[in-house]
PDB file of N, CA and C in Angstrom:
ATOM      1  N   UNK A   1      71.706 -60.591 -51.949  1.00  0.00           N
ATOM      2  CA  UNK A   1      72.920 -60.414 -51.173  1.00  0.00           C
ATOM      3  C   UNK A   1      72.650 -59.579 -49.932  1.00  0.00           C
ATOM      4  N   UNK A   2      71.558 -58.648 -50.024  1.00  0.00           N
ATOM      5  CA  UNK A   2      71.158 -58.006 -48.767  1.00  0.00           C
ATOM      6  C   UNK A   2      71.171 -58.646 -47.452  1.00  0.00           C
ATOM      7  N   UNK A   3      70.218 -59.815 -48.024  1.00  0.00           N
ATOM      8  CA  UNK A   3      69.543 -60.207 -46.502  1.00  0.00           C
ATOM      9  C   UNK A   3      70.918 -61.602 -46.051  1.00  0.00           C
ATOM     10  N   UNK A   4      72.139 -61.237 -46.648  1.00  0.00           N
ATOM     11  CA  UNK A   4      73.436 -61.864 -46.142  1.00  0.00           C
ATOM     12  C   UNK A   4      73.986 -60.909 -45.329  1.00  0.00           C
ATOM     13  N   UNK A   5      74.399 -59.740 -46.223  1.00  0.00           N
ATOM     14  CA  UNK A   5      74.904 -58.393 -45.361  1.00  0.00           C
ATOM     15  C   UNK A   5      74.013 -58.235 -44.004  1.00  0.00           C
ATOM     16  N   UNK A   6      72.853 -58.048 -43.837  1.00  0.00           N
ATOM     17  CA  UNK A   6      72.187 -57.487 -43.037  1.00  0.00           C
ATOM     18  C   UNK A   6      72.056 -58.155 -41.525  1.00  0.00           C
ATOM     19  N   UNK A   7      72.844 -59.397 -41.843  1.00  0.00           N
ATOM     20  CA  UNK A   7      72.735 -60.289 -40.882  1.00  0.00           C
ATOM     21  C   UNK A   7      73.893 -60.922 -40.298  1.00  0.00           C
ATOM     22  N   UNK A   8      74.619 -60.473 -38.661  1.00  0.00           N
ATOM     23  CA  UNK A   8      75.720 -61.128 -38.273  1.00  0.00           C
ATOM     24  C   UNK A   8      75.863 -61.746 -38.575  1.00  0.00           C
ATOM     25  N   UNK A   9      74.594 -62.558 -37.586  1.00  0.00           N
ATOM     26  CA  UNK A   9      74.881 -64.292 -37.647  1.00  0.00           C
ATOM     27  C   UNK A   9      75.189 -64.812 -38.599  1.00  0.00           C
ATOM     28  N   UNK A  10      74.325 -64.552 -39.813  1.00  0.00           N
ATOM     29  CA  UNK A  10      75.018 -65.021 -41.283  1.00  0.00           C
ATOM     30  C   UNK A  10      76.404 -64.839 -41.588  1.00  0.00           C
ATOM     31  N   UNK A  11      76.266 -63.729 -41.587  1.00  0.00           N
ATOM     32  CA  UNK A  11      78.040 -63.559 -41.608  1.00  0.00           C
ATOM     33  C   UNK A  11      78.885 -64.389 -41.330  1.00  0.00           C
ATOM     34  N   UNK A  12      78.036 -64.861 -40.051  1.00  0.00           N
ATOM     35  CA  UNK A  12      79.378 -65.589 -39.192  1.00  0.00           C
ATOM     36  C   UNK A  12      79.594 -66.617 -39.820  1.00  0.00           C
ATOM     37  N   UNK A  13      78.627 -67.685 -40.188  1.00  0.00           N
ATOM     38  CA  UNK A  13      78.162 -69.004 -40.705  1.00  0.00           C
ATOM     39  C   UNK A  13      79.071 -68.643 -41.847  1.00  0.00           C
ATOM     40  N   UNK A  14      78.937 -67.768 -42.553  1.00  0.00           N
ATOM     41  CA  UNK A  14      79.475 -67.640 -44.331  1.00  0.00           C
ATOM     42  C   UNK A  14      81.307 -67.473 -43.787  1.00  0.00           C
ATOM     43  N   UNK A  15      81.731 -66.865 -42.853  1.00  0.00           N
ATOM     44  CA  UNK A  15      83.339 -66.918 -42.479  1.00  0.00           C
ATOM     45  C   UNK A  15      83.657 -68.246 -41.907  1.00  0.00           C
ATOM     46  N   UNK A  16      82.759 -68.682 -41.199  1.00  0.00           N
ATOM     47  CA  UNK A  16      83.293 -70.416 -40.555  1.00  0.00           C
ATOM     48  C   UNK A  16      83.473 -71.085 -41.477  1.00  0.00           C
ATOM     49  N   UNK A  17      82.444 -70.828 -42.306  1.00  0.00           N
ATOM     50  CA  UNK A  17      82.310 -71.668 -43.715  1.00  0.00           C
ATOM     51  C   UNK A  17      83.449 -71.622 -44.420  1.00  0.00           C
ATOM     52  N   UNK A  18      83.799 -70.357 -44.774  1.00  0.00           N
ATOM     53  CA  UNK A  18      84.978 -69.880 -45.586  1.00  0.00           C
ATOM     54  C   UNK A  18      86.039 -70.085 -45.224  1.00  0.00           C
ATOM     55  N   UNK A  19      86.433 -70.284 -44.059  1.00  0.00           N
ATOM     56  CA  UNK A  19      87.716 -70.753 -43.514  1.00  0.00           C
ATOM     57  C   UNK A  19      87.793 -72.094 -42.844  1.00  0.00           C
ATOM     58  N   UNK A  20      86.575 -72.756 -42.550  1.00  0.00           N
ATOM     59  CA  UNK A  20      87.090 -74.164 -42.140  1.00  0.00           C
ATOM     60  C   UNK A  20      86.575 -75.392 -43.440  1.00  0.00           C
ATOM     61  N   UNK A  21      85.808 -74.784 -44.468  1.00  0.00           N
ATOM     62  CA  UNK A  21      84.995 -75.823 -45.106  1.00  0.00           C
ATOM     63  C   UNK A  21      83.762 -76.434 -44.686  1.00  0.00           C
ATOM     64  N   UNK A  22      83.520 -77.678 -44.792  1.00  0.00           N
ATOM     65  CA  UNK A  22      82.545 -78.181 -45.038  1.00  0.00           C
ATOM     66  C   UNK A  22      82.253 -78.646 -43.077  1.00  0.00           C
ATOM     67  N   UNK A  23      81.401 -78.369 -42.836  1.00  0.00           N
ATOM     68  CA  UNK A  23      81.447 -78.267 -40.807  1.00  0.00           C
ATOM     69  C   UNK A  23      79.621 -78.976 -40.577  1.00  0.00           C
ATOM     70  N   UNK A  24      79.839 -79.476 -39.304  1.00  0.00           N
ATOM     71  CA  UNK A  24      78.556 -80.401 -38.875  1.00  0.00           C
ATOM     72  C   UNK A  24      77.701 -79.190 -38.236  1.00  0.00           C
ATOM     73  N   UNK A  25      77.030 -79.096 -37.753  1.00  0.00           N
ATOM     74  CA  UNK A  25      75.895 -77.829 -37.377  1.00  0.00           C
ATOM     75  C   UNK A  25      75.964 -77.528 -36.057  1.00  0.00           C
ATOM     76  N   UNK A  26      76.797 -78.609 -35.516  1.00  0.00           N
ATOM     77  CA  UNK A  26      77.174 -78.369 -34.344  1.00  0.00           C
ATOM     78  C   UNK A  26      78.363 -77.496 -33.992  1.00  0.00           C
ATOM     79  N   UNK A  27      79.217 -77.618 -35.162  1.00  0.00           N
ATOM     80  CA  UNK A  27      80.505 -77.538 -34.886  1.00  0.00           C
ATOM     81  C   UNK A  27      80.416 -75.739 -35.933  1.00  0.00           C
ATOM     82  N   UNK A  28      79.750 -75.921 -36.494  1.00  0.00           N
ATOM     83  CA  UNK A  28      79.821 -74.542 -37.134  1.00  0.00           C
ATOM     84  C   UNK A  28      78.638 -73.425 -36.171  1.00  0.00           C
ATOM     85  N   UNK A  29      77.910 -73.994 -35.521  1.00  0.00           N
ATOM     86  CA  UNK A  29      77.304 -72.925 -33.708  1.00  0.00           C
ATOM     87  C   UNK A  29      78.291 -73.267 -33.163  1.00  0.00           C
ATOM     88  N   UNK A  30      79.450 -73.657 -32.902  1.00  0.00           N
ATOM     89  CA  UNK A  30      80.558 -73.521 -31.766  1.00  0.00           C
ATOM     90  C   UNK A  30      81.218 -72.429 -32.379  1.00  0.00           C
ATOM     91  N   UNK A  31      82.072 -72.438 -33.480  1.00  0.00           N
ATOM     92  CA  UNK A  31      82.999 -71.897 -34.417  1.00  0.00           C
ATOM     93  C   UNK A  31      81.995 -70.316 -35.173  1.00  0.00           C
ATOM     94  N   UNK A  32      80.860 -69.932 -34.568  1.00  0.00           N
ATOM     95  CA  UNK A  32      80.298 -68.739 -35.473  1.00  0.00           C
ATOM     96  C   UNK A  32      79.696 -68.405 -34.018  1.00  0.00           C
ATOM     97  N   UNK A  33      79.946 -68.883 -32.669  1.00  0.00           N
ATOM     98  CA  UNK A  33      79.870 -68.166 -31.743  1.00  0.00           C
ATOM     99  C   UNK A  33      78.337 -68.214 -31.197  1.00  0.00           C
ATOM    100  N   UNK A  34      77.385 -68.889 -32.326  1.00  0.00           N
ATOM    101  CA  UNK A  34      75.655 -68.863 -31.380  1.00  0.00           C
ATOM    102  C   UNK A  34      75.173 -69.961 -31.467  1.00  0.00           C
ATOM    103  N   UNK A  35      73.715 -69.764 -31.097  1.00  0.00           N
ATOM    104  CA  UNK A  35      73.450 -71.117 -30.231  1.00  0.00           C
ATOM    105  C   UNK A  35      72.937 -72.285 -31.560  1.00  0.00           C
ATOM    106  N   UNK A  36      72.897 -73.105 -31.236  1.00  0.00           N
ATOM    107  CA  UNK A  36      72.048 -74.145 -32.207  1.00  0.00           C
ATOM    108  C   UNK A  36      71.235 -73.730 -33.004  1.00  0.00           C
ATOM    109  N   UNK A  37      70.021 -73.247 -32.151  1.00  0.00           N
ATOM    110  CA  UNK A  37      68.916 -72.682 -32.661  1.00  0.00           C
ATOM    111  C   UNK A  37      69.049 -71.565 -33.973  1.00  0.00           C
ATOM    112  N   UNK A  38      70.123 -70.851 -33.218  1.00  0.00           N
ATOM    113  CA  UNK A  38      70.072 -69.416 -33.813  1.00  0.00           C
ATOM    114  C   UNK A  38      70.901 -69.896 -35.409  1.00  0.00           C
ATOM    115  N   UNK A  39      72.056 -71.241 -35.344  1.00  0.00           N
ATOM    116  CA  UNK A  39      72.578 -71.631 -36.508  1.00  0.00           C
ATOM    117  C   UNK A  39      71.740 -71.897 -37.368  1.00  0.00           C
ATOM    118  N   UNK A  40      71.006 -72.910 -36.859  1.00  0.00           N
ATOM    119  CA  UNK A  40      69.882 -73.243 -37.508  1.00  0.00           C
ATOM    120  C   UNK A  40      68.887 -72.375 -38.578  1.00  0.00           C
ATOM    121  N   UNK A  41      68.685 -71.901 -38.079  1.00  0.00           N
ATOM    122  CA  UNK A  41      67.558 -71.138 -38.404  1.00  0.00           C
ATOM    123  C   UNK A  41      68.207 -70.077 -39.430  1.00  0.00           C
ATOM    124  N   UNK A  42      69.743 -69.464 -39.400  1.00  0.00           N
ATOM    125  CA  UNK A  42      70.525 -68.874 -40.197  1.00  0.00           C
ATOM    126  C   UNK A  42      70.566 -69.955 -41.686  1.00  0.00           C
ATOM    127  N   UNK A  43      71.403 -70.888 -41.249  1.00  0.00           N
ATOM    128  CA  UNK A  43      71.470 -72.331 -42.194  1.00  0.00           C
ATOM    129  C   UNK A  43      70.554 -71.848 -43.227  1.00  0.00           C
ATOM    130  N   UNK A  44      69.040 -72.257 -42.987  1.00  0.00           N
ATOM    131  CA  UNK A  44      67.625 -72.791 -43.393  1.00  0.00           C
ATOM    132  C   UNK A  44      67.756 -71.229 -44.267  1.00  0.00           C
ATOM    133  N   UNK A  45      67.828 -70.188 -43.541  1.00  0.00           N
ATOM    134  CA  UNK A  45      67.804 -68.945 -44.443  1.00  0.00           C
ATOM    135  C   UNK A  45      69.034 -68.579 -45.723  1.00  0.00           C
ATOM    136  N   UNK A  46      70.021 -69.425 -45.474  1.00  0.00           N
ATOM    137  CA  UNK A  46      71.111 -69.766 -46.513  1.00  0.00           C
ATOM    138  C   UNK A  46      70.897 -70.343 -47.613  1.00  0.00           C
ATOM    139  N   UNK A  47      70.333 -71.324 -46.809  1.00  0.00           N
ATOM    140  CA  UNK A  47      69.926 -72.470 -48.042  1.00  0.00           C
ATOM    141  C   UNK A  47      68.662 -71.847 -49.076  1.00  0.00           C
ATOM    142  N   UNK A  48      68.073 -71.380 -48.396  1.00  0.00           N
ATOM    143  CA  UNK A  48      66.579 -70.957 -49.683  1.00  0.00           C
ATOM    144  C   UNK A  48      67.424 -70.041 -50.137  1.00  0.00           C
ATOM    145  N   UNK A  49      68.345 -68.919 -49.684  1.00  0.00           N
ATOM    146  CA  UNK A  49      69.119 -68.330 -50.564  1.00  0.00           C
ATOM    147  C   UNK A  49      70.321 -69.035 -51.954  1.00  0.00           C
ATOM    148  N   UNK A  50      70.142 -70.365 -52.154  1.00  0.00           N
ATOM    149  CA  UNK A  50      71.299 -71.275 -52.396  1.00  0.00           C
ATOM    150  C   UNK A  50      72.306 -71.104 -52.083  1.00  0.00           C
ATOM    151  N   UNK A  51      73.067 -70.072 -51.129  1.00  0.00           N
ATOM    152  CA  UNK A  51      74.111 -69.872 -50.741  1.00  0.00           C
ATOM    153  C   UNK A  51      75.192 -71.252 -50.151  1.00  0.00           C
ATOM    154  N   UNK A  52      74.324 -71.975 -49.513  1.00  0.00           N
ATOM    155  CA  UNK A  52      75.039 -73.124 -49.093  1.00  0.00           C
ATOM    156  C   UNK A  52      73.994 -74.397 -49.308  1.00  0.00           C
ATOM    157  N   UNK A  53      74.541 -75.471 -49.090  1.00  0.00           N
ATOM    158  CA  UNK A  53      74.194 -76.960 -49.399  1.00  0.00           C
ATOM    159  C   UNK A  53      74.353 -77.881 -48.293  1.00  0.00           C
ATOM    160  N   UNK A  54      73.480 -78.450 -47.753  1.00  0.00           N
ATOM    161  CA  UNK A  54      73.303 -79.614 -46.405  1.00  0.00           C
ATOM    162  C   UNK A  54      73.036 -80.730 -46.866  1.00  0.00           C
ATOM    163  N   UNK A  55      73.879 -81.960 -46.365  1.00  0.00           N
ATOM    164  CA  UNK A  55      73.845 -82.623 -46.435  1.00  0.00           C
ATOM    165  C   UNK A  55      73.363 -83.578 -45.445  1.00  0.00           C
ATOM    166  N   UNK A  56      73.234 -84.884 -45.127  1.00  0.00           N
ATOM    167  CA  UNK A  56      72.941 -85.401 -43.889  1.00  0.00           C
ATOM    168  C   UNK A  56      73.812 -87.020 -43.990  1.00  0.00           C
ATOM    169  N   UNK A  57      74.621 -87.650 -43.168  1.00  0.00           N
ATOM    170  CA  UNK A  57      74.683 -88.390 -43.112  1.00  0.00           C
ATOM    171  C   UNK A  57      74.566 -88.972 -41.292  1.00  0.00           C
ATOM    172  N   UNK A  58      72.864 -89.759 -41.621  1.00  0.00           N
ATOM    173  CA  UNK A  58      72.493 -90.227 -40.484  1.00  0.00           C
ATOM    174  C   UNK A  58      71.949 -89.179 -40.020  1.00  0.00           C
ATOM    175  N   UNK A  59      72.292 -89.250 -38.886  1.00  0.00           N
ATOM    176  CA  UNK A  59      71.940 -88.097 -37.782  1.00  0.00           C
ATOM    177  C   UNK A  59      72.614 -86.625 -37.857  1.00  0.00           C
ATOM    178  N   UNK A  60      74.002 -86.586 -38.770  1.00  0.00           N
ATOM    179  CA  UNK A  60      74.943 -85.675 -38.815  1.00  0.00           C
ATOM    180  C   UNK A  60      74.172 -84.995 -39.645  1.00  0.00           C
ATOM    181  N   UNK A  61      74.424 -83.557 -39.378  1.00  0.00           N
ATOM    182  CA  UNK A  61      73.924 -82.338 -40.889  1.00  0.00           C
ATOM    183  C   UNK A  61      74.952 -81.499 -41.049  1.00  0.00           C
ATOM    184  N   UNK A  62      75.488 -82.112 -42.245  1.00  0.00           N
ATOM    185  CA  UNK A  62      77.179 -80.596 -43.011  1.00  0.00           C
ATOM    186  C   UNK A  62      76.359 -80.183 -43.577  1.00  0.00           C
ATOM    187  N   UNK A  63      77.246 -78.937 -43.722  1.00  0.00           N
ATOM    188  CA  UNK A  63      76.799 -77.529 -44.081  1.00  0.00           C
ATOM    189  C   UNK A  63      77.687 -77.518 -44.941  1.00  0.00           C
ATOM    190  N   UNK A  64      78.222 -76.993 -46.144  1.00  0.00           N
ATOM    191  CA  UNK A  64      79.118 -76.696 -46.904  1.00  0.00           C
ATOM    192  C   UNK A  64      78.560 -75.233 -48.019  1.00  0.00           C
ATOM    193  N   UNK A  65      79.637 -74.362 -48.274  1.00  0.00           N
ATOM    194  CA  UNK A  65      79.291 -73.619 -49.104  1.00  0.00           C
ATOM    195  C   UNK A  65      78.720 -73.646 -50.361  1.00  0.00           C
ATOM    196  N   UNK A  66      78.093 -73.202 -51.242  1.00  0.00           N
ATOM    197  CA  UNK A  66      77.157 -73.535 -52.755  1.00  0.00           C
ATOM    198  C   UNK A  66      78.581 -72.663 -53.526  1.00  0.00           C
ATOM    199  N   UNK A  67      79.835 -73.164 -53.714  1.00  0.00           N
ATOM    200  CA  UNK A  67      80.799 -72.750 -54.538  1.00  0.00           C
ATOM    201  C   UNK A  67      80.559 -72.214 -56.322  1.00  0.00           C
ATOM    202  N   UNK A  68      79.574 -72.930 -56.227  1.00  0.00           N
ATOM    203  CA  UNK A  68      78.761 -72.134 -57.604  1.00  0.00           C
ATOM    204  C   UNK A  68      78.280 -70.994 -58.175  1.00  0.00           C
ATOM    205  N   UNK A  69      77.612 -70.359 -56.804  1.00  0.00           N
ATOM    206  CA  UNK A  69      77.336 -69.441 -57.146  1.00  0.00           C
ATOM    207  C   UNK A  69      78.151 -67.963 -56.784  1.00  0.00           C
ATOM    208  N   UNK A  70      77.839 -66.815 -57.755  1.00  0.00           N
ATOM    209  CA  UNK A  70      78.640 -65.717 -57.663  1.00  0.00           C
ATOM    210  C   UNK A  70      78.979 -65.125 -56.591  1.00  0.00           C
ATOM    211  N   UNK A  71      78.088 -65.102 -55.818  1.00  0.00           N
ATOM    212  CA  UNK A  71      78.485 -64.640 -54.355  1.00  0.00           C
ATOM    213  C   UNK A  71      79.459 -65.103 -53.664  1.00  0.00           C
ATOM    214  N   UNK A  72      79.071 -66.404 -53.349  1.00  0.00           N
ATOM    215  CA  UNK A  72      79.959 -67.378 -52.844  1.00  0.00           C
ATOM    216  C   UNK A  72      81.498 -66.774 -53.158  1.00  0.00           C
ATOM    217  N   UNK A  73      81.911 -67.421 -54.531  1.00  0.00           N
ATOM    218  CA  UNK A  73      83.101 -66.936 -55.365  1.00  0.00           C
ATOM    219  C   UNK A  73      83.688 -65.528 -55.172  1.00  0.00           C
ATOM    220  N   UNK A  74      82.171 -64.606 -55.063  1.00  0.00           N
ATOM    221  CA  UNK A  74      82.892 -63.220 -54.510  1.00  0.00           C
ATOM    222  C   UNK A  74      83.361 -62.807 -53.495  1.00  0.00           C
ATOM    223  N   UNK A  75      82.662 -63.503 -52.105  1.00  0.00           N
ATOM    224  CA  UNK A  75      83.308 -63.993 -50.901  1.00  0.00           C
ATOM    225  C   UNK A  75      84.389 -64.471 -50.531  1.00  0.00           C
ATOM    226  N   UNK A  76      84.684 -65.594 -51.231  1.00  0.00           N
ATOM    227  CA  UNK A  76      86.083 -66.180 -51.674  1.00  0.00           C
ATOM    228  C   UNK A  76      87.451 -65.065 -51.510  1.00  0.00           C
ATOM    229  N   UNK A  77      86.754 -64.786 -53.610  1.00  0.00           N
ATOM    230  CA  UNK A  77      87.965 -64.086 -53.391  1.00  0.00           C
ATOM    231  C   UNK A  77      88.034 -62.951 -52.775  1.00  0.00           C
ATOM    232  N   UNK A  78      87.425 -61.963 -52.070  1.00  0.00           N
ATOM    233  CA  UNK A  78      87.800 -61.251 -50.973  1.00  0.00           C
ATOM    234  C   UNK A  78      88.421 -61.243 -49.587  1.00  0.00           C
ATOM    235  N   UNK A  79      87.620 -62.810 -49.360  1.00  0.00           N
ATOM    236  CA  UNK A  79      89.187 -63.388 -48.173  1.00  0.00           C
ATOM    237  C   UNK A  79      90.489 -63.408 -48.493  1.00  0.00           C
ATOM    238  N   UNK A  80      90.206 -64.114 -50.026  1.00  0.00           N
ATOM    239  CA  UNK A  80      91.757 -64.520 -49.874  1.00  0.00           C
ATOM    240  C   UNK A  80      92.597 -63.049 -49.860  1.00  0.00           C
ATOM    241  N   UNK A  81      92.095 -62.080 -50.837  1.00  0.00           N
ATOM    242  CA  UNK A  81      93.452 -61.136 -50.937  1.00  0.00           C
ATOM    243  C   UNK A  81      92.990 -60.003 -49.110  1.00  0.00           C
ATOM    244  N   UNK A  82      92.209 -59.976 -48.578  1.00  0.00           N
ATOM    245  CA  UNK A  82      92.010 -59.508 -47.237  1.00  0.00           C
ATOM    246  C   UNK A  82      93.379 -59.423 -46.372  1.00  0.00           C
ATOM    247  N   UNK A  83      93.788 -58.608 -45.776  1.00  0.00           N
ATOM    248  CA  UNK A  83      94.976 -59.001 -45.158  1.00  0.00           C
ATOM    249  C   UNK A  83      94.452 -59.517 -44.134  1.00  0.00           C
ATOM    250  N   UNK A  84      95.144 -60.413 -43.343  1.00  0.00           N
ATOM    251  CA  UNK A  84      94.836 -61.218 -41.923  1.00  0.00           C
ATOM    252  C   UNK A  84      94.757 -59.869 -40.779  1.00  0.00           C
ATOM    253  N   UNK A  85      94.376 -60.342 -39.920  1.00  0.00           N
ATOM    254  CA  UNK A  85      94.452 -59.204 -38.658  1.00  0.00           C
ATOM    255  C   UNK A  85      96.210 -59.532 -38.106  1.00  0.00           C
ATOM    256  N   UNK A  86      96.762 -60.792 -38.172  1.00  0.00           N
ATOM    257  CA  UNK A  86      97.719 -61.048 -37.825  1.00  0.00           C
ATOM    258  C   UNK A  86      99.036 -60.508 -38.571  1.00  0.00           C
ATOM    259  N   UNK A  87      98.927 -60.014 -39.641  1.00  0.00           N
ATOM    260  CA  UNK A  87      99.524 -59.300 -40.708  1.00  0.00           C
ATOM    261  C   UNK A  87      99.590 -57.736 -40.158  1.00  0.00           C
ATOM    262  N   UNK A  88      98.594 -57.626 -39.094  1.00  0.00           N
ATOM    263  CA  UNK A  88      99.033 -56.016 -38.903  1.00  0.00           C
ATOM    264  C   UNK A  88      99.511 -56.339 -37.565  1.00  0.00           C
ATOM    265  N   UNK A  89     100.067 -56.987 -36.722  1.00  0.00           N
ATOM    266  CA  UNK A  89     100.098 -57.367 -35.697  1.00  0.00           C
ATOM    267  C   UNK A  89     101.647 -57.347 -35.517  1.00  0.00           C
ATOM    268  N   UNK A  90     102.451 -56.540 -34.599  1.00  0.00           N
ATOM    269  CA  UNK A  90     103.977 -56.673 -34.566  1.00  0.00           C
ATOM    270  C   UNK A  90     104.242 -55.273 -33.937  1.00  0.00           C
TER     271      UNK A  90
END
């Protein structure tokens, strides 16, 4: 779980993830704010973690979360009960 914490970019990938679902690699470096490369290369470090699962259809590569495992689930549920930023907002 360290080398998740220790790392924005990951971060970011694991919140796009968490709030939009299952996203193309393109669309999850738009939505986590860096470049291709830098998704990439986060991804690849996800995946040997089993944290998440790629798929390919064709040319396309989804990314989707590994809902299996504990982390994942612990991630989960910490969004959900999280208050929104928009919840303090008024």
């Amino acid at each position: 779980m360290a080398e998740l914490l220790f790392s924005r970019g990951r971060l970011k990938i694991i919140m796009a993830l968490l709030e939009h679902g299952e996203l193309n690699i393109t669309e999850l470096a738009r939505l986590s704010g860096l470049n291709h490369i830098t998704t990439d290369k986060h991804v690849r470090a996800l995946e040997e973690l089993g944290l998440v699962n790629e798929r390919r259809l064709g040319r396309i590569r989804l990314v989707k979360l590994n809902s299996s495992r504990p982390e994942i689930k612990l991630l989960e549920e910490l969004v959900k009960k999280w208050p929104s930023p928009e919840a303090h907002e008024g």
